[in-house]
Protein backbone atom coordinates (compact mmCIF):
# COMPACT_ATOMS: atom_id res chain seq x y z
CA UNK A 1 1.44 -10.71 -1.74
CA UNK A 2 1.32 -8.07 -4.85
CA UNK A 3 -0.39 -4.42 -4.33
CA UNK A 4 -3.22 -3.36 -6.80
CA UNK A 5 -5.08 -0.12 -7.68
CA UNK A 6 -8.36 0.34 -8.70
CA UNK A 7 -8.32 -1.57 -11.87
CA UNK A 8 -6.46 -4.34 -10.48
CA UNK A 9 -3.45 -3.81 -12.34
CA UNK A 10 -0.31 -5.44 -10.25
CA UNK A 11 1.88 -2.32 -9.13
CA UNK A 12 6.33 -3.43 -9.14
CA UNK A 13 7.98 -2.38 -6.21
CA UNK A 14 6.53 1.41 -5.81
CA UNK A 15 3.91 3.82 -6.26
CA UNK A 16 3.30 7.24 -7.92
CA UNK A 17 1.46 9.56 -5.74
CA UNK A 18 1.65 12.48 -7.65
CA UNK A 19 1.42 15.86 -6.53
CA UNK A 20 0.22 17.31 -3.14
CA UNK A 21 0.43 20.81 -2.36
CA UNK A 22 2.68 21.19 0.62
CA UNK A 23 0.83 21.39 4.17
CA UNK A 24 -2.33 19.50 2.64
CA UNK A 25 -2.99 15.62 2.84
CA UNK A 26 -4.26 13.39 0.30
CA UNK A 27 -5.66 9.69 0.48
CA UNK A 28 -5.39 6.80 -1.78
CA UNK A 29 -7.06 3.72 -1.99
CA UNK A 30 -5.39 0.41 -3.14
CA UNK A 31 -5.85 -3.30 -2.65
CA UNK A 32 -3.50 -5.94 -1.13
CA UNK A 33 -4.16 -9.46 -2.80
CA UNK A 34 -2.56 -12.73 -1.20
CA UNK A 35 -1.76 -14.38 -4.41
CA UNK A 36 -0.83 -17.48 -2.32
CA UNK A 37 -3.06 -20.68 -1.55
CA UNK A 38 -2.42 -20.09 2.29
CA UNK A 39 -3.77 -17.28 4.75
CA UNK A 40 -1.52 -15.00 5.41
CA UNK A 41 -1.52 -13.05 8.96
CA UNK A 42 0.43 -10.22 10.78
CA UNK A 43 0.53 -7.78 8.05
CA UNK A 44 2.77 -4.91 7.40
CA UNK A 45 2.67 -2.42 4.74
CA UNK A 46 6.11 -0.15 5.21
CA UNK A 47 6.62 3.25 2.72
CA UNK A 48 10.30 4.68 2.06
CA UNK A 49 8.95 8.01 2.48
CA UNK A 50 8.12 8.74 6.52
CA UNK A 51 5.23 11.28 4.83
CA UNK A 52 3.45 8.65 3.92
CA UNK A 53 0.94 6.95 6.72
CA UNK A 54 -0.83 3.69 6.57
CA UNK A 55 -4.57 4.25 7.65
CA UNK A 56 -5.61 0.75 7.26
CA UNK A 57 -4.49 -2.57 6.25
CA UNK A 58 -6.09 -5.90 6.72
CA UNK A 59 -4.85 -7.89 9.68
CA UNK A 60 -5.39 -11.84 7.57
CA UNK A 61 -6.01 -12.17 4.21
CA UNK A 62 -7.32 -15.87 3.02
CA UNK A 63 -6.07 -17.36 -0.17
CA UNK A 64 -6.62 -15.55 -3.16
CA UNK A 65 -8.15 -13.07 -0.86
CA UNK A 66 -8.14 -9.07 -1.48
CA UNK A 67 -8.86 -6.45 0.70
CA UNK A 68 -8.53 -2.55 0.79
CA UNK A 69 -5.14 -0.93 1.85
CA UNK A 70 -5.66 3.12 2.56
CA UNK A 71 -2.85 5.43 2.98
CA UNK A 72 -2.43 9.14 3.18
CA UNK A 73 0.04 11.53 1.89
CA UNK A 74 0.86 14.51 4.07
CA UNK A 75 3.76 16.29 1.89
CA UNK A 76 6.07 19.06 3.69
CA UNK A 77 6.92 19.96 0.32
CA UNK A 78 5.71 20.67 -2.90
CA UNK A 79 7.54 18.75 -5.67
CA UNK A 80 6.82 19.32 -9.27
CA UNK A 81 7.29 15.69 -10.29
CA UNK A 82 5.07 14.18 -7.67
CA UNK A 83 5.99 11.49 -5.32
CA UNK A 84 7.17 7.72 -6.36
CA UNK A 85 7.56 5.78 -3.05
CA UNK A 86 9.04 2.21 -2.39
CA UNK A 87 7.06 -0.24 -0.14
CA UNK A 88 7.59 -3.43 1.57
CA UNK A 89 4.57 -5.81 2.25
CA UNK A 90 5.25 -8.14 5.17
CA UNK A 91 3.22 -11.28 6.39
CA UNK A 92 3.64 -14.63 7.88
CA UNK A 93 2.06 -17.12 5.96
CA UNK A 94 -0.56 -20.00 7.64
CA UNK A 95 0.10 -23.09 6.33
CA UNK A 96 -3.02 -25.81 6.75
């Protein structure tokens, strides 16, 4: 399971929000691919940073499927270097 962006360019093990002013919220829009040649189900999308909140996220994803991921970052602070989160992408895998 890999996360995209727009371009489909593979992102490692983070992303880089940017910056938000403090008390405002911002969405972004990226793509979870199933880069394996089973469905997947039951899938989790977790963020080290607890300002971060997952708006949607596809319940199955077929092989080779991709399908949007939207999340929304509500900062409490305003950081000058922007925000560069870990994630974890969990899903049990359907084999045929």
């Amino acid at each position: 399971m890999k996360l995209l962006d727009k371009q489909d360019n593979i992102l490692g093990e983070s992303v880089d929000l940017g910056v938000v002013e403090a008390g405002k919220s911002k969405e972004f829009e990226y793509f979870l691919y199933n880069d394996d040649a089973d469905e997947v189900t039951e899938i989790t999308v977790e963020f080290k940073s607890s300002e971060i909140e997952v708006l949607v996220v596809p319940k199955t994803l077929g092989a080779k499927g991709k399908e949007v991921l939207k999340i929304k970052w509500s900062p409490s602070l305003t950081v000058k270097k922007g925000l560069k989160s870990e994630f974890k992408i969990k899903a049990t895998e359907l084999y045929k």
